[in-house]
PDB file of N, CA and C in Angstrom:
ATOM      1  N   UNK A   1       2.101  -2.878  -7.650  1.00  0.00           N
ATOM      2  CA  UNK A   1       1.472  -1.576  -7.468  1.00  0.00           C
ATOM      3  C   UNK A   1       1.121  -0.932  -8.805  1.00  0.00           C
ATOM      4  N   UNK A   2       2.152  -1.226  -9.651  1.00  0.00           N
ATOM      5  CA  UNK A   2       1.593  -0.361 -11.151  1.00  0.00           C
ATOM      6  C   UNK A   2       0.377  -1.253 -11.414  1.00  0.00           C
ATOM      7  N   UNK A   3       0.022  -2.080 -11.546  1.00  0.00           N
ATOM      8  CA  UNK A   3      -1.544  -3.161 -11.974  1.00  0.00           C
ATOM      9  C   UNK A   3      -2.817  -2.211 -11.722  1.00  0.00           C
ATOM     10  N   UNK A   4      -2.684  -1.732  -9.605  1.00  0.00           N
ATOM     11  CA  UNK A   4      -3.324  -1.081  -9.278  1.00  0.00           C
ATOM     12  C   UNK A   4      -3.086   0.484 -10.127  1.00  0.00           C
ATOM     13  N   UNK A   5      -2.629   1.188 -10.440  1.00  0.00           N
ATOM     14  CA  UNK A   5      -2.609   2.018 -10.598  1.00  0.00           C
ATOM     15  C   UNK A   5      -2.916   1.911 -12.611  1.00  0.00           C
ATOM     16  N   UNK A   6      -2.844   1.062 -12.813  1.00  0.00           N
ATOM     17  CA  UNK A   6      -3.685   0.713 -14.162  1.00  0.00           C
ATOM     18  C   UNK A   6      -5.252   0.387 -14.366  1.00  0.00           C
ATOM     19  N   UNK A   7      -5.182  -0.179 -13.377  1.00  0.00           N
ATOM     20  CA  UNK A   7      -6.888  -0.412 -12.749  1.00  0.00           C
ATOM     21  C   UNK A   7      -7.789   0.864 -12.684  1.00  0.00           C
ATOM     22  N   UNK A   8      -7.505   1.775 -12.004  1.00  0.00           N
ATOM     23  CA  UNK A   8      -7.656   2.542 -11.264  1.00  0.00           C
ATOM     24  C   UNK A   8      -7.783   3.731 -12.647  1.00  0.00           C
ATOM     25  N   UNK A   9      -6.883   3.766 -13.632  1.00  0.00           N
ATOM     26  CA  UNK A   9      -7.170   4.583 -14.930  1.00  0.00           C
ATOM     27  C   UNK A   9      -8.323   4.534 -15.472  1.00  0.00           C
ATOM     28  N   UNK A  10      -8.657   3.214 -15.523  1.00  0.00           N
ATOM     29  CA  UNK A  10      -9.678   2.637 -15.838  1.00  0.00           C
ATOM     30  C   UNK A  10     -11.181   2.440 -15.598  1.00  0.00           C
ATOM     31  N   UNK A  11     -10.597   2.706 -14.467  1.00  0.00           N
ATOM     32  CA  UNK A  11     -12.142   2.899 -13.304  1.00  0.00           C
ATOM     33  C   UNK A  11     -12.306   4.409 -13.894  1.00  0.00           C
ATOM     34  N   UNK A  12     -11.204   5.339 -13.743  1.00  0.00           N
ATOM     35  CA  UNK A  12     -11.008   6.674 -13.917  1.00  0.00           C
ATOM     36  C   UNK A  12     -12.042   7.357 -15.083  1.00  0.00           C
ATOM     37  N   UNK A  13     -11.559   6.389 -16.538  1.00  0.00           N
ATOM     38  CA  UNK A  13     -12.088   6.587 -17.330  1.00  0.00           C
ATOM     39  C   UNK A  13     -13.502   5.816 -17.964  1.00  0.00           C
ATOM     40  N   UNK A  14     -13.822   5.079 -17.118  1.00  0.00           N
ATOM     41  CA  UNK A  14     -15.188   4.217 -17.516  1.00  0.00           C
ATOM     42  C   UNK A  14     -16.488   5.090 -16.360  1.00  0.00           C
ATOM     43  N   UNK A  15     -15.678   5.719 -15.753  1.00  0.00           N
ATOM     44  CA  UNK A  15     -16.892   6.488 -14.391  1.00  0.00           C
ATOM     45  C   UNK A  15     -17.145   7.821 -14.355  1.00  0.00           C
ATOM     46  N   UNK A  16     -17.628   8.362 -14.634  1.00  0.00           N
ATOM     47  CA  UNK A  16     -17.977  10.004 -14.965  1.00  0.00           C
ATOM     48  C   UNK A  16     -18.615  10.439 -13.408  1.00  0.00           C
ATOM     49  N   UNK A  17     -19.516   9.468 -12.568  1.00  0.00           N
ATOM     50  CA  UNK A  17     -20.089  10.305 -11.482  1.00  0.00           C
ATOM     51  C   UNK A  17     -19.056  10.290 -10.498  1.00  0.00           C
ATOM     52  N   UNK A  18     -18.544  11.536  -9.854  1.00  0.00           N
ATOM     53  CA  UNK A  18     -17.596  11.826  -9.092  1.00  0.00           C
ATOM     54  C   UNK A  18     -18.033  11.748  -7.880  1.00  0.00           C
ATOM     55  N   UNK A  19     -17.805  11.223  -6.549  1.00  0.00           N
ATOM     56  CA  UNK A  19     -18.155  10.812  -5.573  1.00  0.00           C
ATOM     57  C   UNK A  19     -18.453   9.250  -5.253  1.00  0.00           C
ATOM     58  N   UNK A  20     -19.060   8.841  -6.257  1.00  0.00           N
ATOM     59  CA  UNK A  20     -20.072   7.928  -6.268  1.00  0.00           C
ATOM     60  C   UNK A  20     -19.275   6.478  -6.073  1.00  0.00           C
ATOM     61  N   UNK A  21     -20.186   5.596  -5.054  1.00  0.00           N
ATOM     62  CA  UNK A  21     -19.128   4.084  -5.087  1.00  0.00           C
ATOM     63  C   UNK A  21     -19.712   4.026  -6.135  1.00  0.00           C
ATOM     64  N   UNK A  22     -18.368   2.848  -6.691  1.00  0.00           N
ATOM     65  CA  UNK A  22     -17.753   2.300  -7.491  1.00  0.00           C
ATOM     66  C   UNK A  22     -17.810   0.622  -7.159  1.00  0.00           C
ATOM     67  N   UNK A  23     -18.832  -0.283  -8.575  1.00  0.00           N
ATOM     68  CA  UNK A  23     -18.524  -1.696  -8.157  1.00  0.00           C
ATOM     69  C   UNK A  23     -17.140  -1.774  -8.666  1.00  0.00           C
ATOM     70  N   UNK A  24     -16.240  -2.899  -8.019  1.00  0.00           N
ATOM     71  CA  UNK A  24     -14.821  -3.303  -8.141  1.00  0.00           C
ATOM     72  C   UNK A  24     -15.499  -5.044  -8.909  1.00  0.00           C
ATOM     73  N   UNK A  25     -16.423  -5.298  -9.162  1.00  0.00           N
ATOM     74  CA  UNK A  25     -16.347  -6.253  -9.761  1.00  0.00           C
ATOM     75  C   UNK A  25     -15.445  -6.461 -11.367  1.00  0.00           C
ATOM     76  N   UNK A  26     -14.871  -6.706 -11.591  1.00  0.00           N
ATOM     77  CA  UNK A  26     -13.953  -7.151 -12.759  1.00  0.00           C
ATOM     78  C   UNK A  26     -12.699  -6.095 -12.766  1.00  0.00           C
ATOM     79  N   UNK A  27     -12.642  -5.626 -11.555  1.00  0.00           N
ATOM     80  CA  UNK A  27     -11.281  -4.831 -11.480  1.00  0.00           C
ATOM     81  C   UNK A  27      -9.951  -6.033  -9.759  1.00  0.00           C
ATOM     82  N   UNK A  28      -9.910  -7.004 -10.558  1.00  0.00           N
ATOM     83  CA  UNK A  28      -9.405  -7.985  -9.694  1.00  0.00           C
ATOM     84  C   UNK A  28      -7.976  -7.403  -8.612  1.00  0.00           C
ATOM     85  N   UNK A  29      -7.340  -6.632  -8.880  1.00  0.00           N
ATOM     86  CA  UNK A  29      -6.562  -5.979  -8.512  1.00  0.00           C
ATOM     87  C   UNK A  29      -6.972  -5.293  -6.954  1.00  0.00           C
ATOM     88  N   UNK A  30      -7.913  -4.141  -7.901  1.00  0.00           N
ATOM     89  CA  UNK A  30      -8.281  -3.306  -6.621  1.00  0.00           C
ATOM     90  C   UNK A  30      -9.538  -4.269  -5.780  1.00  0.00           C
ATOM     91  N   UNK A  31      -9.902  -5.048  -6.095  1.00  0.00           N
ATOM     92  CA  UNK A  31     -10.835  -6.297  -5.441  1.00  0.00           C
ATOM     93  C   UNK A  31     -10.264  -6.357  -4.442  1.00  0.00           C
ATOM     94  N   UNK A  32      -9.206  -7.228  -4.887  1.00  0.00           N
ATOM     95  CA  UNK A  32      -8.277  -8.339  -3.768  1.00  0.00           C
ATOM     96  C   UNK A  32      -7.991  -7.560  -2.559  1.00  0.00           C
ATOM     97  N   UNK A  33      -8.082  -6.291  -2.640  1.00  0.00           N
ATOM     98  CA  UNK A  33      -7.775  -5.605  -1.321  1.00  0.00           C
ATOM     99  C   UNK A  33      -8.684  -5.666  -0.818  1.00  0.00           C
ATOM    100  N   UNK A  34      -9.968  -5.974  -1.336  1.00  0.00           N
ATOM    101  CA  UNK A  34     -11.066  -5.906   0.000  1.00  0.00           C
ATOM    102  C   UNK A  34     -11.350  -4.591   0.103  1.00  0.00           C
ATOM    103  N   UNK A  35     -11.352  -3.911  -0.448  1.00  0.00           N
ATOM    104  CA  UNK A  35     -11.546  -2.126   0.260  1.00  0.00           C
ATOM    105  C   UNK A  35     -13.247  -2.111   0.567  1.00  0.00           C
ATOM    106  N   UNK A  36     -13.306  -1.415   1.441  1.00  0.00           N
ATOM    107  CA  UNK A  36     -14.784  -0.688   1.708  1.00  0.00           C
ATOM    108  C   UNK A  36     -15.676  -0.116   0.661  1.00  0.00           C
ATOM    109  N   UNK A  37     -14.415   0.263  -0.140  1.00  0.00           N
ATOM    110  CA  UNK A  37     -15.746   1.066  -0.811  1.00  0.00           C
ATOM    111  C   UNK A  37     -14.404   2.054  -1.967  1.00  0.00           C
ATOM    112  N   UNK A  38     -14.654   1.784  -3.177  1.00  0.00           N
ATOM    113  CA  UNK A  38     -13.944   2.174  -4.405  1.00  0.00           C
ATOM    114  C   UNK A  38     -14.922   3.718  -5.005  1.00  0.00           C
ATOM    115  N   UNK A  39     -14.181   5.442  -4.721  1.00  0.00           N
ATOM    116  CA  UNK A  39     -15.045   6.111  -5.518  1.00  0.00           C
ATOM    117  C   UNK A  39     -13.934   6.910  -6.341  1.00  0.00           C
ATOM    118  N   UNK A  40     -14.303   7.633  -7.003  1.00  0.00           N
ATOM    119  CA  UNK A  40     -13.306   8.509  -8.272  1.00  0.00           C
ATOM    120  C   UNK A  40     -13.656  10.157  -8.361  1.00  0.00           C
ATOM    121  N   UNK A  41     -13.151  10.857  -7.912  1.00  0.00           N
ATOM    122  CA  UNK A  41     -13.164  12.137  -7.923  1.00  0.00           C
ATOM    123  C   UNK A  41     -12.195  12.836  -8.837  1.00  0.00           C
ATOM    124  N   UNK A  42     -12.164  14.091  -9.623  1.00  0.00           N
ATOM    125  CA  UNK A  42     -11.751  14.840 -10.389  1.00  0.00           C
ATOM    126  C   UNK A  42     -10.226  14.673 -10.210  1.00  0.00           C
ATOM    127  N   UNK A  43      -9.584  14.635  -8.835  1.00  0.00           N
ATOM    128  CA  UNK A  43      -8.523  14.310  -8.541  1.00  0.00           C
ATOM    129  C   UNK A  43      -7.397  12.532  -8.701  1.00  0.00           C
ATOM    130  N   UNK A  44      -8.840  11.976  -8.439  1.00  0.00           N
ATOM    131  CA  UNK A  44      -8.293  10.659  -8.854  1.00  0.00           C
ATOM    132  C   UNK A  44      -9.166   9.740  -8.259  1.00  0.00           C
ATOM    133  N   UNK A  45      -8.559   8.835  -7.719  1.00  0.00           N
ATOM    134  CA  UNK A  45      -9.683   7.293  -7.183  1.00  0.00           C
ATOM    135  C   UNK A  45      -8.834   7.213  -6.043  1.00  0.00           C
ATOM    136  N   UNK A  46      -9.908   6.888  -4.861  1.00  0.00           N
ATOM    137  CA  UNK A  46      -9.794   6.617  -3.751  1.00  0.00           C
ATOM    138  C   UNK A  46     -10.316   5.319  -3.559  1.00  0.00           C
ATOM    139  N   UNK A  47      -9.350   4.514  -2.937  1.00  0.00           N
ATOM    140  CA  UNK A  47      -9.880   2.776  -2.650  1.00  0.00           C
ATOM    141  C   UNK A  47      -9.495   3.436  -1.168  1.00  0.00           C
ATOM    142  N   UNK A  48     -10.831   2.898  -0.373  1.00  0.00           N
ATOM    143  CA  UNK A  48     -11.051   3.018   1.032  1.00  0.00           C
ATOM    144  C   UNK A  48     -10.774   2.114   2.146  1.00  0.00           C
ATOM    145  N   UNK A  49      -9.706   1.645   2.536  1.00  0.00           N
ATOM    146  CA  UNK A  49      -9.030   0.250   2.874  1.00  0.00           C
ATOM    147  C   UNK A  49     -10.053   0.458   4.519  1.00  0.00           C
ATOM    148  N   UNK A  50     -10.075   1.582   5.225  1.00  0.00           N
ATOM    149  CA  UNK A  50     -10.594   1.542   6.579  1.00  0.00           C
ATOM    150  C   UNK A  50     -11.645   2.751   6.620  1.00  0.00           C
ATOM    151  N   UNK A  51     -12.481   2.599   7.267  1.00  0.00           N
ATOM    152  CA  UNK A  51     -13.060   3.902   7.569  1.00  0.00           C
ATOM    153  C   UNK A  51     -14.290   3.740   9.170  1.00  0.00           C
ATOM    154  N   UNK A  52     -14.065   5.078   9.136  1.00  0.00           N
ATOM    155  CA  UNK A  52     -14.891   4.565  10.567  1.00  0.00           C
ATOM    156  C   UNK A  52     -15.195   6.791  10.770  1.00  0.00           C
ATOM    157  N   UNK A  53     -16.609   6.718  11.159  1.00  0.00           N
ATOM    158  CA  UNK A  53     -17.216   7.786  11.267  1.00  0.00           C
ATOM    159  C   UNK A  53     -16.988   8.616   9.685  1.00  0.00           C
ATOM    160  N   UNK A  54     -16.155   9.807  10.500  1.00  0.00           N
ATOM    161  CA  UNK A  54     -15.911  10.642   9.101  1.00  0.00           C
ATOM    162  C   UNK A  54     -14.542  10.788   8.548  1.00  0.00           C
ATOM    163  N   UNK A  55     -13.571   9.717   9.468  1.00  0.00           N
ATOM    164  CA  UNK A  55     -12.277   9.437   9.005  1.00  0.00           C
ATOM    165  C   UNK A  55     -12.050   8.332   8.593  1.00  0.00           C
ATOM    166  N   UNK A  56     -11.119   8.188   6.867  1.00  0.00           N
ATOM    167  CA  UNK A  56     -10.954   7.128   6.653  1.00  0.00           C
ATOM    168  C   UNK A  56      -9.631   6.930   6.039  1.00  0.00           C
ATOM    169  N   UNK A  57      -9.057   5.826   5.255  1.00  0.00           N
ATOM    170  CA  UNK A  57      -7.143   5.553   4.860  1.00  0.00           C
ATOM    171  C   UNK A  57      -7.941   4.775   4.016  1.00  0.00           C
ATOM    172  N   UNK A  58      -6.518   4.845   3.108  1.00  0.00           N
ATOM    173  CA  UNK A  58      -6.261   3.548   2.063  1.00  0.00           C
ATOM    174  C   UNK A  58      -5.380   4.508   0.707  1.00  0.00           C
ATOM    175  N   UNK A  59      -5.789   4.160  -0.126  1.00  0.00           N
ATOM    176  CA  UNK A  59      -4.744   3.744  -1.246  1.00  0.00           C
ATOM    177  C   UNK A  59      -5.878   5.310  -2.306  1.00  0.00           C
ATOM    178  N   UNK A  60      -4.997   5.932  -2.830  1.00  0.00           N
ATOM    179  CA  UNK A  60      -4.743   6.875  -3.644  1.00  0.00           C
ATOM    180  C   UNK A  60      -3.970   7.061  -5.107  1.00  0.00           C
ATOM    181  N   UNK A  61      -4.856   7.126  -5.896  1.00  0.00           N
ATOM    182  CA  UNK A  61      -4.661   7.481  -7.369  1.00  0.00           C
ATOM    183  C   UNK A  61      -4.632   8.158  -8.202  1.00  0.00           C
ATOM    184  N   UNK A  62      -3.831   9.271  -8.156  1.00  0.00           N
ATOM    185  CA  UNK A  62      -3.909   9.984  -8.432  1.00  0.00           C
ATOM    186  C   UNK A  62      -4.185  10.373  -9.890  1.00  0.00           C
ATOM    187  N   UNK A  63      -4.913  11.090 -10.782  1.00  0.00           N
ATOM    188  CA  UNK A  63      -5.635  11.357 -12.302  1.00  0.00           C
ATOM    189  C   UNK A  63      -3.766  12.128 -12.767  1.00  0.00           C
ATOM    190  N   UNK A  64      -4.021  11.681 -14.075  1.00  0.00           N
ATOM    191  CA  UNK A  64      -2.158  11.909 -14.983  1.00  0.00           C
ATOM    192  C   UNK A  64      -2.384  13.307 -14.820  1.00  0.00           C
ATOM    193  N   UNK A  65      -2.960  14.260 -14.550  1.00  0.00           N
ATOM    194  CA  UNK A  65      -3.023  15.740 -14.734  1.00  0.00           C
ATOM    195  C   UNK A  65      -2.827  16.362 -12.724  1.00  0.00           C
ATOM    196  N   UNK A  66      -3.212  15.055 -12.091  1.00  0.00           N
ATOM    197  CA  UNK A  66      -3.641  16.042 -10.892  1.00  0.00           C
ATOM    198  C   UNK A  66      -1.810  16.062 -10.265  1.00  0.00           C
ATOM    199  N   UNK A  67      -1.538  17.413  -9.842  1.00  0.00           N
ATOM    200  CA  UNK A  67      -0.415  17.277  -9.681  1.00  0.00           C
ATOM    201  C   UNK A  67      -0.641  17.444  -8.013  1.00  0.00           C
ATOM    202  N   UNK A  68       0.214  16.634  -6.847  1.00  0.00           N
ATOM    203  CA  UNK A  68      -0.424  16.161  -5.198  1.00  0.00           C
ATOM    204  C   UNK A  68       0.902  16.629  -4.524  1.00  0.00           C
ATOM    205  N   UNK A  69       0.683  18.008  -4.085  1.00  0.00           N
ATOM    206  CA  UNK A  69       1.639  17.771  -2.906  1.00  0.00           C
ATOM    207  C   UNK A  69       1.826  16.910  -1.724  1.00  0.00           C
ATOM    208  N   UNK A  70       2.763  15.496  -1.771  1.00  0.00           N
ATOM    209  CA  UNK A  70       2.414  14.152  -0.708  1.00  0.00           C
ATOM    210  C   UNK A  70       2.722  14.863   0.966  1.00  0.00           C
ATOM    211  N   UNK A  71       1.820  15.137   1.099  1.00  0.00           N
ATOM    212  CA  UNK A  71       2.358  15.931   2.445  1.00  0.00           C
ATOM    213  C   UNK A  71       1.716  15.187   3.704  1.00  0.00           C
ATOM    214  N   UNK A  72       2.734  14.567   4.478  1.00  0.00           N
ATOM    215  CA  UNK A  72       2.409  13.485   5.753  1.00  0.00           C
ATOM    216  C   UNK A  72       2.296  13.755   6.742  1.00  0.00           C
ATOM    217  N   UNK A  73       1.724  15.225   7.193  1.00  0.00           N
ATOM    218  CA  UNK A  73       0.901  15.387   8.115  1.00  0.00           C
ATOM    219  C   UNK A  73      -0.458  17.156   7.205  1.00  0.00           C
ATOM    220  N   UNK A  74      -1.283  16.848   8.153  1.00  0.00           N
ATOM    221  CA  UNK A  74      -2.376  17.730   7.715  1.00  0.00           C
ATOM    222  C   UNK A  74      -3.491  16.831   7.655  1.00  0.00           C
ATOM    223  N   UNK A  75      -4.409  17.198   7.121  1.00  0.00           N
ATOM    224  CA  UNK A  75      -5.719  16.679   6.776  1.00  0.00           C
ATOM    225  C   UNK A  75      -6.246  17.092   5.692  1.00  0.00           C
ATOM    226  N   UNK A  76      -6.429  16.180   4.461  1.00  0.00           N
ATOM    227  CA  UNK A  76      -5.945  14.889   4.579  1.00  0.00           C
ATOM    228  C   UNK A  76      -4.716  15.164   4.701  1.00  0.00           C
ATOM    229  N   UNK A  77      -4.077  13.407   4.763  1.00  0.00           N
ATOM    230  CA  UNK A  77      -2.544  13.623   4.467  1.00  0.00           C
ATOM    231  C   UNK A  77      -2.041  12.164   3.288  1.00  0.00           C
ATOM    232  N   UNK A  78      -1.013  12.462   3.039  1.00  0.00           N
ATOM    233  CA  UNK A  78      -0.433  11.560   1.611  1.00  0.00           C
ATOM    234  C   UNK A  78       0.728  11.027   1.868  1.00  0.00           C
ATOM    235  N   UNK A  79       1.089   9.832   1.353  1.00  0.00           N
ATOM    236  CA  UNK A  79       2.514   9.480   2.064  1.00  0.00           C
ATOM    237  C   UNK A  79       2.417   8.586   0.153  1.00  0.00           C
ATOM    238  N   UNK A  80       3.581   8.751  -0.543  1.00  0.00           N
ATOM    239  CA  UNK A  80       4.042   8.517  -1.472  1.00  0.00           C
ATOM    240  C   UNK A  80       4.465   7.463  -1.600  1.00  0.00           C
ATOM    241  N   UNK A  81       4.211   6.289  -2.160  1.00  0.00           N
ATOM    242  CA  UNK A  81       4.375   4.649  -2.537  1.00  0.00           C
ATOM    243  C   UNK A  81       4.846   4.398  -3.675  1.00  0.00           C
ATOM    244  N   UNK A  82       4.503   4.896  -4.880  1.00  0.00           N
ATOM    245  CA  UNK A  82       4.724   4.494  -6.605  1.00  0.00           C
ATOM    246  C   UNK A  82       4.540   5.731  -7.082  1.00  0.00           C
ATOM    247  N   UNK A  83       4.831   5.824  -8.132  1.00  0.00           N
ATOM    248  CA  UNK A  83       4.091   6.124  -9.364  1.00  0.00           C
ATOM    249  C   UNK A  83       2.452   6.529  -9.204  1.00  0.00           C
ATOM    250  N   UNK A  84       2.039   8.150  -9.302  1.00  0.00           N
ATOM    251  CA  UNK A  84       0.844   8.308  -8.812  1.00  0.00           C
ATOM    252  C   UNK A  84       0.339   7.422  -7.735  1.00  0.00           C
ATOM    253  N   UNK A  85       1.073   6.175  -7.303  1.00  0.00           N
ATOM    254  CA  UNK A  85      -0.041   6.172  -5.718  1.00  0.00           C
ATOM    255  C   UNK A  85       0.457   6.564  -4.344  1.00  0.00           C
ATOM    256  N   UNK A  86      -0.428   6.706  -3.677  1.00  0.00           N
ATOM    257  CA  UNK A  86      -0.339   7.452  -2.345  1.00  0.00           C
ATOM    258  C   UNK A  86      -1.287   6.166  -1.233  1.00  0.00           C
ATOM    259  N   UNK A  87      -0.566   6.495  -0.032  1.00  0.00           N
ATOM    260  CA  UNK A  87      -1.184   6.347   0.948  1.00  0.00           C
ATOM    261  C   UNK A  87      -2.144   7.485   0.965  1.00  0.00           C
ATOM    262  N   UNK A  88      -2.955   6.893   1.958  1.00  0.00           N
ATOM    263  CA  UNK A  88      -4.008   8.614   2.124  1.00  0.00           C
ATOM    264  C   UNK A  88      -4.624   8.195   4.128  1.00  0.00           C
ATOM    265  N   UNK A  89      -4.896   9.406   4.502  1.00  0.00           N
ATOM    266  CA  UNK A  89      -5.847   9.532   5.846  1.00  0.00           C
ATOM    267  C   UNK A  89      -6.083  10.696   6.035  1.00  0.00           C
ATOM    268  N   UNK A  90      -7.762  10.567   5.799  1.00  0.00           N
ATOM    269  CA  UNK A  90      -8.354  11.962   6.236  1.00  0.00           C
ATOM    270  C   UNK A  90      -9.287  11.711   7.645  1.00  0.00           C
ATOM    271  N   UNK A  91      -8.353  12.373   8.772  1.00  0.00           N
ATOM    272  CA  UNK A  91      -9.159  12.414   9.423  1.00  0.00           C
ATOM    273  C   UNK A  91     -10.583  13.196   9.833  1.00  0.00           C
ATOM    274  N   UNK A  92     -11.337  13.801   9.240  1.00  0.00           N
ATOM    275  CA  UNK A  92     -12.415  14.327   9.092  1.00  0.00           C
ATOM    276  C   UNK A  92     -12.661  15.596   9.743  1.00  0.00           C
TER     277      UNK A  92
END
């Protein structure tokens, strides 16, 4: 999990447009998961493991400054794994 969450700095700091997918080509880590779709917001990087309409899950990264209350129910919601990462599901 720390690899991913090294990856993910990286993406952090090589990507300035916030929203925007993200190729995962040469980030082998967050690859291997297969995610839908890799984007990076002010808060951190979202790898999108499922999504369907306007709700989606996966894996959460949080930026060294963003401080996340992991709170496991609401919308979204966060469920705490490592070191800055999170589960995530926003149901929309």
């Amino acid at each position: 999990m720390e690899s991913i969450t090294k990856e993910a700095d990286t993406v952090m700091s090589t990507n300035s447009l916030l929203g925007v997918e993200i190729d995962t080509t040469g980030y082998s880590e967050i690859s291997d998961l297969n995610p839908n779709k890799v984007y990076v917001t002010k808060d951190g990087v979202y790898i999108v493991l499922s999504s369907m309409f306007v709700s989606e899950s996966g894996l959460f990264v949080s930026a060294k400054t963003f401080d996340i209350d992991a709170v496991e129910s609401g919308d979204p919601c966060y469920k705490f794994l490592a070191d800055r990462l999170y589960q995530y599901k926003i149901k929309g």
